[in-house]
Protein backbone atom coordinates (compact mmCIF):
# COMPACT_ATOMS: atom_id res chain seq x y z
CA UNK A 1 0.00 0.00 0.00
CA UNK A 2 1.43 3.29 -0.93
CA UNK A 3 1.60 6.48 1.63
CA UNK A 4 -1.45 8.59 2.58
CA UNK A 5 -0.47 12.18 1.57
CA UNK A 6 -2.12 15.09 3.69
CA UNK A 7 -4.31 17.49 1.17
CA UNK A 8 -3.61 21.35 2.44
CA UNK A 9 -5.43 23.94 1.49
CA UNK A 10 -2.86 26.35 -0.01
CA UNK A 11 -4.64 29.90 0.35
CA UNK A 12 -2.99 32.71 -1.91
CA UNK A 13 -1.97 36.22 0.22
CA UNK A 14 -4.41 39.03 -0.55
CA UNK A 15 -2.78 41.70 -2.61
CA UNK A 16 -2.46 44.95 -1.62
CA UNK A 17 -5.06 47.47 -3.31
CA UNK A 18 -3.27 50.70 -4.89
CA UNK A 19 -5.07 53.74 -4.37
CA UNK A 20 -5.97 56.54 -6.84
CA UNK A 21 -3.77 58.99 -5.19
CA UNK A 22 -0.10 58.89 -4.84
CA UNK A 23 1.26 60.48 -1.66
CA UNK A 24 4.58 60.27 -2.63
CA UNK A 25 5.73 57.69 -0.23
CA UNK A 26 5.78 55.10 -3.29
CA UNK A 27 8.54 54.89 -6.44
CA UNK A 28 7.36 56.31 -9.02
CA UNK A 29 7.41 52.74 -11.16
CA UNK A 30 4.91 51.54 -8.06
CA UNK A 31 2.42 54.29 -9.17
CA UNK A 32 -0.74 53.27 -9.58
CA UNK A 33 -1.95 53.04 -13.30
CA UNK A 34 -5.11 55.20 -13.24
CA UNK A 35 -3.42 58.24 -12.07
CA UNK A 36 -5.48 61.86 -12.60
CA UNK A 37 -2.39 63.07 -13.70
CA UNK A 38 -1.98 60.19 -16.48
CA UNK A 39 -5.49 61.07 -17.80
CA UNK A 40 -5.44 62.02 -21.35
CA UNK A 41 -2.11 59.94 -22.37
CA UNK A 42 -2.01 58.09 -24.62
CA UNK A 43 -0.07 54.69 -24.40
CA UNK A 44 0.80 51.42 -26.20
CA UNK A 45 -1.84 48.25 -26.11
CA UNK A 46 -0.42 45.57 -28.69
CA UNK A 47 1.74 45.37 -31.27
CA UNK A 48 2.71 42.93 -34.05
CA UNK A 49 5.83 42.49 -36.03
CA UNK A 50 5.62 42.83 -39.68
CA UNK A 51 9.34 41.94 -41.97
CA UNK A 52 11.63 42.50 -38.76
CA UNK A 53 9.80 46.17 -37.81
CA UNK A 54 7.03 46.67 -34.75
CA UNK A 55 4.16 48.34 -35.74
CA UNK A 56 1.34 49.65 -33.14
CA UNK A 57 -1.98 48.41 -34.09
CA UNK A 58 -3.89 49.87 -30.43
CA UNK A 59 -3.07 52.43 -28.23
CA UNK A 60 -4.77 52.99 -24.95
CA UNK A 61 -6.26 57.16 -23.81
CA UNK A 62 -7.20 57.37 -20.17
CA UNK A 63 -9.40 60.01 -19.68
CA UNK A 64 -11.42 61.33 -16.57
CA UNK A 65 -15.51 61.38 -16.92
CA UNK A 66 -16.99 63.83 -14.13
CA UNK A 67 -20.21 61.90 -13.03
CA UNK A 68 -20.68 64.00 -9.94
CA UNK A 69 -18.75 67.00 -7.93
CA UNK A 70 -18.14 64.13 -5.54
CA UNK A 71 -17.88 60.88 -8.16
CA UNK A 72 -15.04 60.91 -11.08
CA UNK A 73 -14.47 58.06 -12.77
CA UNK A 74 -11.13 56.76 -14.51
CA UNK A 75 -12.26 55.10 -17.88
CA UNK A 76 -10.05 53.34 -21.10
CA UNK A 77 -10.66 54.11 -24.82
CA UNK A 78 -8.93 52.14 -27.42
CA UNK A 79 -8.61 53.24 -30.81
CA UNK A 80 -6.65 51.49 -33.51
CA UNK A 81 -3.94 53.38 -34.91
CA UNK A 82 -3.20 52.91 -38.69
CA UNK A 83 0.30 52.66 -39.91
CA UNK A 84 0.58 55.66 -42.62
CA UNK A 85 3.09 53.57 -44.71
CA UNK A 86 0.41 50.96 -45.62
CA UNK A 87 -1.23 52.26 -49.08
CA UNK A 88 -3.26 49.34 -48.66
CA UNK A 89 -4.77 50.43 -45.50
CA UNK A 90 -4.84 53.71 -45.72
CA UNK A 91 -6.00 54.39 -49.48
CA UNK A 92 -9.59 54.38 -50.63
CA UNK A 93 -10.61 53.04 -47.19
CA UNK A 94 -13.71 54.88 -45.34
CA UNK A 95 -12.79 52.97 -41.73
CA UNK A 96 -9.45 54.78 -41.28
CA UNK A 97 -11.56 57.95 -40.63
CA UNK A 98 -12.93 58.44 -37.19
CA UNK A 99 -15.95 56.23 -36.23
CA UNK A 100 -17.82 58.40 -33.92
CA UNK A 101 -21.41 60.51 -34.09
CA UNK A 102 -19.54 64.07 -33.84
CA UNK A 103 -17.37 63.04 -37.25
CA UNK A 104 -20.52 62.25 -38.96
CA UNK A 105 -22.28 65.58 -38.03
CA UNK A 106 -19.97 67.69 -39.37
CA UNK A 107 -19.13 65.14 -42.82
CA UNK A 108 -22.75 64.66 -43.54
CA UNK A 109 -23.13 68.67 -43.34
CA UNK A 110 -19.35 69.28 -45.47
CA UNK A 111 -20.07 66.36 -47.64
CA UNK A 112 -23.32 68.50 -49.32
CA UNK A 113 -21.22 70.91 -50.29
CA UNK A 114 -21.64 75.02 -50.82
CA UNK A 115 -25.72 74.16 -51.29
CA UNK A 116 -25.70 73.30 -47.70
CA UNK A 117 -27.92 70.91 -46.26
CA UNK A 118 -31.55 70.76 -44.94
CA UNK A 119 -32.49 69.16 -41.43
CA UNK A 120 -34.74 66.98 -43.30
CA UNK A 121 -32.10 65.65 -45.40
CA UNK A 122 -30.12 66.10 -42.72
CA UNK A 123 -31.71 63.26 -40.58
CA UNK A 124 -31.78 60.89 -44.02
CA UNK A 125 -28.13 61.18 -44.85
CA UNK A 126 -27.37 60.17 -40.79
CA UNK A 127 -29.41 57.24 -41.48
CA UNK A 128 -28.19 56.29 -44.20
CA UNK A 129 -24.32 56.76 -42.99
CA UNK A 130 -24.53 54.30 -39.65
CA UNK A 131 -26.44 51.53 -42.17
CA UNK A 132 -29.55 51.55 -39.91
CA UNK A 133 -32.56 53.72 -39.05
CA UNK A 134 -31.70 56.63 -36.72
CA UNK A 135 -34.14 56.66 -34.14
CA UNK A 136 -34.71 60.02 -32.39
CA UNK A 137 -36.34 61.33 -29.51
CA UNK A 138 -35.94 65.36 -27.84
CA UNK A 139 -32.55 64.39 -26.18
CA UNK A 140 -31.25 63.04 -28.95
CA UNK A 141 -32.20 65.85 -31.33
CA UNK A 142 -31.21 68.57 -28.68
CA UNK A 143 -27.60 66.84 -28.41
CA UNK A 144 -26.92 67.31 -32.32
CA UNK A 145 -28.08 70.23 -32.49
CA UNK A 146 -25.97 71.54 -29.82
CA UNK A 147 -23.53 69.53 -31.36
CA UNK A 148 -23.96 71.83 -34.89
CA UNK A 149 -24.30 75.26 -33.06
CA UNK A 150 -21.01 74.76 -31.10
CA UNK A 151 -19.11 74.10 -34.14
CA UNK A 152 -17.84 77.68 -35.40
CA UNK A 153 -17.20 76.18 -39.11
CA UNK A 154 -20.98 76.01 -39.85
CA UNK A 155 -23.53 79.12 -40.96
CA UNK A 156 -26.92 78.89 -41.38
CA UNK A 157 -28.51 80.14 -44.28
CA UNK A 158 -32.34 81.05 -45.14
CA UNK A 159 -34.00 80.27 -48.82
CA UNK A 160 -36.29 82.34 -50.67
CA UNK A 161 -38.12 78.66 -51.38
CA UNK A 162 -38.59 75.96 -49.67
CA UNK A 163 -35.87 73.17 -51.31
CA UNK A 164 -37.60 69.73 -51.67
CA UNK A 165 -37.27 66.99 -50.05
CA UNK A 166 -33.90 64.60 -50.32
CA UNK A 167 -34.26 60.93 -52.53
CA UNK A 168 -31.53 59.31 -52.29
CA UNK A 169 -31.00 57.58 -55.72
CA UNK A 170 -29.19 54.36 -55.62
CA UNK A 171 -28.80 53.24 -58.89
CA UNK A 172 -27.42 49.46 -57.74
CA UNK A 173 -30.94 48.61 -57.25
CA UNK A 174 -31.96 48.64 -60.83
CA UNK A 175 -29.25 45.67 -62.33
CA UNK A 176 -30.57 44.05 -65.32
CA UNK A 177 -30.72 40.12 -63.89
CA UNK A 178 -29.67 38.75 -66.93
CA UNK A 179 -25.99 40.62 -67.96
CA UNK A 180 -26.06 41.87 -64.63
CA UNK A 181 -25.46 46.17 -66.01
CA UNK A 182 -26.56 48.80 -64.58
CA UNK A 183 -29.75 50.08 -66.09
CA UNK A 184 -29.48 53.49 -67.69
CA UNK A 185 -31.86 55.03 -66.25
CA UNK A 186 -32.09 58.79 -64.76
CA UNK A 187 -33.15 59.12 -61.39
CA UNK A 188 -37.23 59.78 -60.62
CA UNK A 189 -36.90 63.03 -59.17
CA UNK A 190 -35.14 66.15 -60.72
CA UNK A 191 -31.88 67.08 -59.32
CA UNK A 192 -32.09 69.56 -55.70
CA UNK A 193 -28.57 70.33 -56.59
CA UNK A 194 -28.56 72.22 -59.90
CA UNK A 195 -25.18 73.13 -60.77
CA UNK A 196 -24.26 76.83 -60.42
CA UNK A 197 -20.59 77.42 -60.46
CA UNK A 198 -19.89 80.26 -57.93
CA UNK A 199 -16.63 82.01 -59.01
CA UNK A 200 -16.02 84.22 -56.06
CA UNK A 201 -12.12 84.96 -54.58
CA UNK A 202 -12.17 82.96 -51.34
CA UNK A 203 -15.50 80.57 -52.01
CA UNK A 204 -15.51 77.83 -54.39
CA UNK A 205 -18.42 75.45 -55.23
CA UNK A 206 -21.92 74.92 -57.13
CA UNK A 207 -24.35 76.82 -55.88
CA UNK A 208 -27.73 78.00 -57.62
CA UNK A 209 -29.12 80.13 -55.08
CA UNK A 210 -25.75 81.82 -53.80
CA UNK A 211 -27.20 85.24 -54.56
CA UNK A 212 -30.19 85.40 -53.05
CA UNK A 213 -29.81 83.63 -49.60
CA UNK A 214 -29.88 85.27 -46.58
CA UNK A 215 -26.84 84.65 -43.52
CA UNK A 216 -29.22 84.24 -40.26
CA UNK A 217 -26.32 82.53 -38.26
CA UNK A 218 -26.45 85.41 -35.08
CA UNK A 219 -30.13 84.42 -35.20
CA UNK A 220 -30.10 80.63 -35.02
CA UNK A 221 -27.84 80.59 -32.82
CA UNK A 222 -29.82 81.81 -29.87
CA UNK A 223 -32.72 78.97 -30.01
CA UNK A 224 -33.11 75.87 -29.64
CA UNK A 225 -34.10 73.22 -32.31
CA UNK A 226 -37.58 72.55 -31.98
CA UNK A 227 -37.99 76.94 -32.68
CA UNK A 228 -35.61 76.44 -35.75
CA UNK A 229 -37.39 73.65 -36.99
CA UNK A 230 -41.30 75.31 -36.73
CA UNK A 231 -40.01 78.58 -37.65
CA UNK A 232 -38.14 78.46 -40.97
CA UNK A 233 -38.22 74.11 -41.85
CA UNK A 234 -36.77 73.52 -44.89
CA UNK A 235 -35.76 76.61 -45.78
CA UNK A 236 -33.25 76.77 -43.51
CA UNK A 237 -29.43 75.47 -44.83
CA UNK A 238 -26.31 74.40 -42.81
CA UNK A 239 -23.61 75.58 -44.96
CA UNK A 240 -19.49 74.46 -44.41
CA UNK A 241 -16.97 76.58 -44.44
CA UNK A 242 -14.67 76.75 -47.36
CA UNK A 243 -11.70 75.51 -45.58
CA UNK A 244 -14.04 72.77 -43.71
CA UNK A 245 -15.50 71.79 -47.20
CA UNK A 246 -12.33 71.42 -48.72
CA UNK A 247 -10.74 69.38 -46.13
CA UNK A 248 -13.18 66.76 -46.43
CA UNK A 249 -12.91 66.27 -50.14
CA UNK A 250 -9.50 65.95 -49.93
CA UNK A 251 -7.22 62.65 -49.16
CA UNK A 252 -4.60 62.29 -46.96
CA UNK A 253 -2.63 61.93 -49.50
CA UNK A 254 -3.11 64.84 -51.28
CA UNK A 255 -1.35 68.09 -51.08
CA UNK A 256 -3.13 70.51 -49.02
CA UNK A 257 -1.89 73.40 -51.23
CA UNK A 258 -3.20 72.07 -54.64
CA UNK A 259 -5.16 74.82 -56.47
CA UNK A 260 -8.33 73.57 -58.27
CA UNK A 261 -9.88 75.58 -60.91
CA UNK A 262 -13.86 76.42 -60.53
CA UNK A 263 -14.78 73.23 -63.04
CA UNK A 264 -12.38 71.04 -61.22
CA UNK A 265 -14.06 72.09 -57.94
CA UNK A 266 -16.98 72.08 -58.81
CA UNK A 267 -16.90 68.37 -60.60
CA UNK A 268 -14.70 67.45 -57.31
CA UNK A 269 -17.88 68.53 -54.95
CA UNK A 270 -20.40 66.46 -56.90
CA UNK A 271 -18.88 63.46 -56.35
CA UNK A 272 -18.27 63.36 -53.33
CA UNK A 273 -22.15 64.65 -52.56
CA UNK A 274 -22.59 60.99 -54.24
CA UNK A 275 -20.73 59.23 -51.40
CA UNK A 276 -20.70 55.26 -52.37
CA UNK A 277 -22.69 55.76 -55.56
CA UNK A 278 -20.21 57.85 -57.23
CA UNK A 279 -20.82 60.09 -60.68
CA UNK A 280 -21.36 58.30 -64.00
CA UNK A 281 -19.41 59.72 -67.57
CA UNK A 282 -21.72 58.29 -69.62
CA UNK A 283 -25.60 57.22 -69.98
CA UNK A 284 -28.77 59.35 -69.25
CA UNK A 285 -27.59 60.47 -65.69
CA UNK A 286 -23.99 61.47 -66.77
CA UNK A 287 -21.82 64.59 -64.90
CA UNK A 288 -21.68 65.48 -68.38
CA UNK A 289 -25.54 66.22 -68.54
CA UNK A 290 -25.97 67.74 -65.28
CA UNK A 291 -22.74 70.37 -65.26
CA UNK A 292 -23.72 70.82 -68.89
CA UNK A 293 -20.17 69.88 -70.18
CA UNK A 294 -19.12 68.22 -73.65
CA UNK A 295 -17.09 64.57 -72.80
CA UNK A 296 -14.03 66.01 -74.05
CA UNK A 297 -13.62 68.38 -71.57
CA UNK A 298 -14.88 66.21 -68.88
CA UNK A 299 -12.47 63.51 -69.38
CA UNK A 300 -9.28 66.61 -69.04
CA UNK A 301 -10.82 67.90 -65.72
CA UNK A 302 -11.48 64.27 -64.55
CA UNK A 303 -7.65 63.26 -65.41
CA UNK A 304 -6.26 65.75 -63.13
CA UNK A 305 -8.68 64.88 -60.51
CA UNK A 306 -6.98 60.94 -60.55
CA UNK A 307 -3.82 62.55 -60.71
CA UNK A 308 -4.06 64.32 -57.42
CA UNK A 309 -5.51 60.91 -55.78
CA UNK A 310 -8.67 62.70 -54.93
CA UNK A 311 -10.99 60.41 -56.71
CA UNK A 312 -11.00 56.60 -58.22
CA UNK A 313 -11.78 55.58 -61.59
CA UNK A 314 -12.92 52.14 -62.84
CA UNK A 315 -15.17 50.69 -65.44
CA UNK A 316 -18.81 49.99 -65.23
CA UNK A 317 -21.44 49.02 -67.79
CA UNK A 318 -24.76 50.12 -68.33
CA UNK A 319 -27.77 48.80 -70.45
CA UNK A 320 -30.50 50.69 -72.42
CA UNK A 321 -33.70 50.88 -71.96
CA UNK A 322 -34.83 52.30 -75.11
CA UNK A 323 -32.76 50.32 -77.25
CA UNK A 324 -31.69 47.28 -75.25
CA UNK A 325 -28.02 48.22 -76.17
CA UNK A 326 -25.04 48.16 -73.56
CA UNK A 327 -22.90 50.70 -73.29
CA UNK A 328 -19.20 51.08 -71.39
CA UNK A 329 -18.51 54.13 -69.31
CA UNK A 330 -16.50 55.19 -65.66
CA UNK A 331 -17.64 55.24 -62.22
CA UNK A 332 -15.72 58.35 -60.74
CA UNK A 333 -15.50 57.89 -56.74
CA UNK A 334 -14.31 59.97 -53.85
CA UNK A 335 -11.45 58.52 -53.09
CA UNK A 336 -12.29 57.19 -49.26
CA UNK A 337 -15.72 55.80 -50.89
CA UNK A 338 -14.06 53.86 -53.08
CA UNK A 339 -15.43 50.12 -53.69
CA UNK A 340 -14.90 47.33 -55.73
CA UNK A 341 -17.71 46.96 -58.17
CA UNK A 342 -17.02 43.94 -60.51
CA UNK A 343 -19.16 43.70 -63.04
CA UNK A 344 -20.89 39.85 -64.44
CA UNK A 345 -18.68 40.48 -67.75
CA UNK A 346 -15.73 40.37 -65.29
CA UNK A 347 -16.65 37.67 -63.03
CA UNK A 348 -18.15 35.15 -66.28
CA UNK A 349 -14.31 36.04 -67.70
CA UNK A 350 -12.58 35.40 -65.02
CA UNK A 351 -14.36 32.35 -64.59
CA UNK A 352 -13.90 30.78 -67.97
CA UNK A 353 -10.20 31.76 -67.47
CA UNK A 354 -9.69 30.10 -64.86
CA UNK A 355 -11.30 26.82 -66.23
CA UNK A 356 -9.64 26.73 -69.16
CA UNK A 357 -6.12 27.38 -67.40
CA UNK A 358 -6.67 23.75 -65.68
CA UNK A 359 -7.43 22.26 -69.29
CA UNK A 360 -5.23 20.40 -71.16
CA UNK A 361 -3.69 22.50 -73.91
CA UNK A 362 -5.81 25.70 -72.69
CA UNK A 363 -9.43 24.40 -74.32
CA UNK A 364 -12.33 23.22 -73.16
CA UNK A 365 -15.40 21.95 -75.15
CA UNK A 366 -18.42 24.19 -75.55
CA UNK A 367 -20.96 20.95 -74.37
CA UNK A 368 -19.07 20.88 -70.87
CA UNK A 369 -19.23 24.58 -70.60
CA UNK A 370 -22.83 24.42 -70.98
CA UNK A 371 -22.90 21.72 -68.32
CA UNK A 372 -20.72 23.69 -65.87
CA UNK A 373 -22.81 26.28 -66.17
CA UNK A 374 -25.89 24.89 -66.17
CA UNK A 375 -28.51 27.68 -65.98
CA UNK A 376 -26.43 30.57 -66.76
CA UNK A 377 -25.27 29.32 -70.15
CA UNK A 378 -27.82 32.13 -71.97
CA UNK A 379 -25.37 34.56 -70.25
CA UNK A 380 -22.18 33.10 -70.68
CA UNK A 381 -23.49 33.26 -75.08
CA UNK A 382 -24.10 36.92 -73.99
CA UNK A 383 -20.90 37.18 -72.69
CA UNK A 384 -18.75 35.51 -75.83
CA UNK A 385 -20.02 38.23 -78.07
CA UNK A 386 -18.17 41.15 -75.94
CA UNK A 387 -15.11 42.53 -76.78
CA UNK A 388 -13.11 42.22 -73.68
CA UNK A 389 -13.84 38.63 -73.50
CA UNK A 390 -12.62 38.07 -77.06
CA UNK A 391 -9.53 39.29 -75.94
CA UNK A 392 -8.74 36.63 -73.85
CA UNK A 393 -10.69 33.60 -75.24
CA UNK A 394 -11.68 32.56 -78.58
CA UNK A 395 -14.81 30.94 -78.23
CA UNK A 396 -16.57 28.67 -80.61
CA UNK A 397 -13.16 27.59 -82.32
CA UNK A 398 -12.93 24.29 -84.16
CA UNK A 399 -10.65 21.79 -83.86
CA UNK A 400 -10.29 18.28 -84.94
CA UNK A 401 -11.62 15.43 -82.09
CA UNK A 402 -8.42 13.88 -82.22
CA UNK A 403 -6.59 17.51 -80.96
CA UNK A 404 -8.73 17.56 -78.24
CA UNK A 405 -9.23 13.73 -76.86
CA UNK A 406 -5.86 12.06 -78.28
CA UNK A 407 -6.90 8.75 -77.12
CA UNK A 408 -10.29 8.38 -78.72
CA UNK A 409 -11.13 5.40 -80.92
CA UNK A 410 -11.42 4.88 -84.57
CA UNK A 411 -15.33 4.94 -84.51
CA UNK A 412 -15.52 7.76 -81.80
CA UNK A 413 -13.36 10.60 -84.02
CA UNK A 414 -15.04 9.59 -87.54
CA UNK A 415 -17.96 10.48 -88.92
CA UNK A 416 -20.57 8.26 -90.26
CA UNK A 417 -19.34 8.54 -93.45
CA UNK A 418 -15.83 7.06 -92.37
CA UNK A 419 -14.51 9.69 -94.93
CA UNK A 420 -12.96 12.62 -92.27
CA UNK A 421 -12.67 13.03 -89.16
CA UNK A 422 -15.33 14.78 -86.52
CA UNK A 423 -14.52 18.81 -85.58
CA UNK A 424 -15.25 20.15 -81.69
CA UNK A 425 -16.21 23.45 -81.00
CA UNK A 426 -14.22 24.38 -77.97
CA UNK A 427 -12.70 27.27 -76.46
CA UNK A 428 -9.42 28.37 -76.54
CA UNK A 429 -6.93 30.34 -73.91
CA UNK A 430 -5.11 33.11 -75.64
CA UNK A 431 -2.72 33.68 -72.95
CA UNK A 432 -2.55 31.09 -70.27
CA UNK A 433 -0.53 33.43 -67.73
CA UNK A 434 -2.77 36.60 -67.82
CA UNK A 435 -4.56 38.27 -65.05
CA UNK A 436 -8.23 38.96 -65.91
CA UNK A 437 -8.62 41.57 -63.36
CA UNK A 438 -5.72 43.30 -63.32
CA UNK A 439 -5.91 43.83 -66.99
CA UNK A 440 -9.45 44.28 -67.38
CA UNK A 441 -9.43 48.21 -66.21
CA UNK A 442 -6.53 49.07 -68.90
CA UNK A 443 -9.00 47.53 -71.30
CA UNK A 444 -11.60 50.48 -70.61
CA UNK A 445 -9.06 53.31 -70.08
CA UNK A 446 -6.97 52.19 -73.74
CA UNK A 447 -10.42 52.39 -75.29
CA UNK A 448 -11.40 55.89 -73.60
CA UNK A 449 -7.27 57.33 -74.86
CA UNK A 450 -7.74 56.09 -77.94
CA UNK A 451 -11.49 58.28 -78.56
CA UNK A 452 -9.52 61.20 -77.04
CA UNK A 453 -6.94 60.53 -79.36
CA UNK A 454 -8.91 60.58 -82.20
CA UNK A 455 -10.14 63.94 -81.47
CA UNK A 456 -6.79 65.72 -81.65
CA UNK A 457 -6.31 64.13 -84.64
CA UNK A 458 -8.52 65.58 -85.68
CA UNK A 459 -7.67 69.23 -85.07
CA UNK A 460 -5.59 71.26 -88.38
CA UNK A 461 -1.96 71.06 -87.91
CA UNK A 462 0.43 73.09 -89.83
CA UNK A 463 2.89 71.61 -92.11
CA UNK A 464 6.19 74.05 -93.31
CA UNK A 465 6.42 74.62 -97.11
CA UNK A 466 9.71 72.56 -96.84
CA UNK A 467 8.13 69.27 -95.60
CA UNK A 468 5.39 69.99 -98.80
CA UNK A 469 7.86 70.05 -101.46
CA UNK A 470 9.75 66.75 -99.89
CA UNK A 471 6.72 64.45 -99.19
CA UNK A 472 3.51 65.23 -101.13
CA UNK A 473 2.62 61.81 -101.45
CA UNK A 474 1.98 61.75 -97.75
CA UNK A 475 0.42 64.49 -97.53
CA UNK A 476 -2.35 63.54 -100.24
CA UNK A 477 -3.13 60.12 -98.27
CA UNK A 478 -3.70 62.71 -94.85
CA UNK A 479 -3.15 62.66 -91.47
CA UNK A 480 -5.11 60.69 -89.97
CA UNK A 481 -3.70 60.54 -86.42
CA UNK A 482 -2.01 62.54 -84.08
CA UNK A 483 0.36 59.14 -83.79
CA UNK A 484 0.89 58.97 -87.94
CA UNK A 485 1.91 62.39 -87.42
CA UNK A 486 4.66 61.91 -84.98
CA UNK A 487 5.81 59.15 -86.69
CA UNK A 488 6.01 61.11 -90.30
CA UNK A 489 7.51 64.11 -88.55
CA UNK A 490 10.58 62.00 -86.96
CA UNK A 491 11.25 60.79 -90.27
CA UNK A 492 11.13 64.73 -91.49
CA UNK A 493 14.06 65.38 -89.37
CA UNK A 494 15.81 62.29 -90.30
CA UNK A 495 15.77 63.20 -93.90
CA UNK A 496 16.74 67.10 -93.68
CA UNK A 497 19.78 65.96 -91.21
CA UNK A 498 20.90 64.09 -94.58
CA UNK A 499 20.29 66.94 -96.64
């Protein structure tokens, strides 16, 4: 039989409690944590290490909140900090912006630009902004308000008329199920946001009734928001400043001195009124339409725009109703709106890519296509008739049975005639190493360069008498490109070096 062990309780010692005061008897390593002299600092949570460096991902702020005269309580608020380095991160991302309800009062109001906003619309675009219903009550409304009048960047403006009432548009609701385009469609109700461009020397914007509002800021400010409301409803406007407008259309990564002209502005402010659905440069509801500006100068002020990283460009198509035709245009984003919209073109490509890159020899045969897809086979035909998918399959090719199933028997590869041999329709890989989506957005911009080119080609150059008497047989054949042109006029200097 083995020992009997006694159990014993082992009890732990009690550790001593710290209190929230330091008398000074204590090192000052022993201090206490939640000092009221440490309130307001802030200090490292976590970190990670990322290829050999540390990188802060949380900090910690310890800040005092006054419950009482007699009661003050010591809280914690961790925020994540975002590592400016990181494009990724940092670039076209909405999140890196500060989550809380004061940020949103004062976007919401900059984001509407030098029209200003209503409370009515107000209310909608807060709504809309935290992705669920805003539910409000007297406090609520009395804390926002408050909120607005203590902020010294907004005036408040009165309108001859009452402006209507805010529909927010969202043009991803009307998809054509089939293709999956956008329909072109123009939105139900006429624009509240006419465009006025307001060429003044220290305000820039759109604004159609700049002129004839009236600045009641000194009287606002004195009541409360129930008076505002009854009194003036919605002809009352919160406006941004300038400096406050301008701030929030631009991205961090932008330089705070760049100098935008009144069209570049004024284009700039309209999309980023849009938010997530962005501006479209072609269809019924085009910038083009509403600014009342020809494409070609559209697409100049919209370059320098992606330049400066304040907005995002990528393709989108759109469908017809009138004529059930499709059309290819740009979705022009606010830079920290930006999103990912792949259209089906994109995603059936990328698809069919992808199967035919596991394939034997890069093909596939058009019967197992159809069975892969199943039900979506009318779209996938849809789809082979485009050309961006042309450009990186050739559907419907034929080939001999034998090129495609090697091992087949006699009676399987002839035809009933035992005369030739049977022909496959398949599908072919152009390039097995390319990247559909990667190269599927320099598809749209080459075609959208090569229009613009077209139209300086267009334009009357002048030619010297000396290149006339050299070369008149190019000249009677024409210039029919600005890139002929180069070309003809390197080989000009060429040939007068010689003479």
């Amino acid at each position: 039989m083995g020992k009997v062990i006694e159990a014993k309780q082992i009890v732990k010692p009690k550790k001593r409690r710290h209190r929230l005061t330091n008398t000074g008897d204590e090192p000052p390593h022993k201090a206490p944590k939640l000092l009221s002299d440490q309130a307001n600092v802030k200090t490292p949570h976590s970190s990670y290490e990322e290829d050999g460096q540390e990188k802060v991902i949380l900090q910690e702020e310890v800040y005092a909140e006054l419950i009482s005269p007699e009661d003050v309580r010591l809280k914690i608020k961790t925020e994540e900090l975002y590592d400016l380095f990181l494009d990724d991160e940092l670039t076209n991302s909405y999140f890196c912006y500060f989550k809380d309800i004061y940020f949103h009062i004062i976007d919401e109001i900059a984001l509407e630009g030098l029209d200003g906003i209503t409370i009515e619309a107000f209310w909608k675009r807060i709504s809309v902004c935290l992705q669920k219903p805003f539910y409000r009550n007297t406090n609520i409304e009395g804390l926002i308000w408050q909120i607005i009048l203590d902020n010294d960047s907004l005036q408040f403006y009165k309108l001859v008329d009452p402006r209507k009432e805010l529909i927010i548009f969202n043009r991803y609701n009307y998809v054509d199920p089939e293709q999956g385009n956008l329909c072109d469609m123009a939105p139900p109700t006429p624009d509240i946001y006419p465009y006025s461009s307001v060429t003044t020397e220290d305000v820039q914007g759109s604004c159609s009734t700049f002129d004839t509002r009236v600045n009641i800021t000194e009287v606002v400010k004195g009541m409360n928001f129930s008076d505002v409301l009854q009194k003036f409803g919605s002809k009352l406007v919160i406006v941004a400043d300038q400096a406050l407008r301008t701030s929030t259309l631009f991205f961090e990564m932008t330089d705070p001195a760049l100098q935008l002209t009144p069209q570049e502005y004024g284009m700039l402010e309209r999309i980023g009124r849009a938010r997530y659905h962005g501006e479209l440069t072609a269809g019924i509801s085009s910038m083009s339409h509403a600014i009342n500006m020809d494409n070609k100068s559209l697409y100049h002020y919209q370059k320098r725009l992606l330049s400066n990283h304040l907005i995002t460009k990528q393709p989108i198509y759109l469908k017809s109703l009138k004529d059930d035709q499709n059309s290819t245009g740009s979705l022009l984003i606010l830079s920290r709106f930006y999103c990912k919209i792949k259209p089906k073109q994109l995603l059936v490509t990328d698809k069919v890519v992808h199967i035919l890159k596991n394939m034997p020899n890069y093909r596939c045969e058009m019967k197992r296509l159809s069975e892969i897809f199943k039900n979506n086979y009318k779209v996938l035909r849809k789809v082979f008739k485009s050309t961006e998918f042309r450009r990186f399959v050739r559907p419907d090719t034929q080939v001999p049975y034998r090129a495609l199933y090697p091992e087949a028997r006699r009676d399987e590869y002839m035809r009933k005639s035992k005369m030739n041999e049977k022909t496959i329709r398949v599908c072919e890989l152009i390039d097995p190493y390319v990247n559909v989506v990667a190269c599927w957005n320099n598809l749209i911009e080459d075609v959208e360069d090569d229009e613009e080119e077209e139209d300086e080609g267009n334009v009357k150059k002048t030619i010297s008498r000396r290149y006339i008497q050299i070369f008149p047989r190019d000249l009677k054949q024409g210039l029919t490109s600005q890139v002929a042109y180069r070309y003809r006029q390197s080989i000009l200097l060429q040939r007068l070096e010689m003479i």
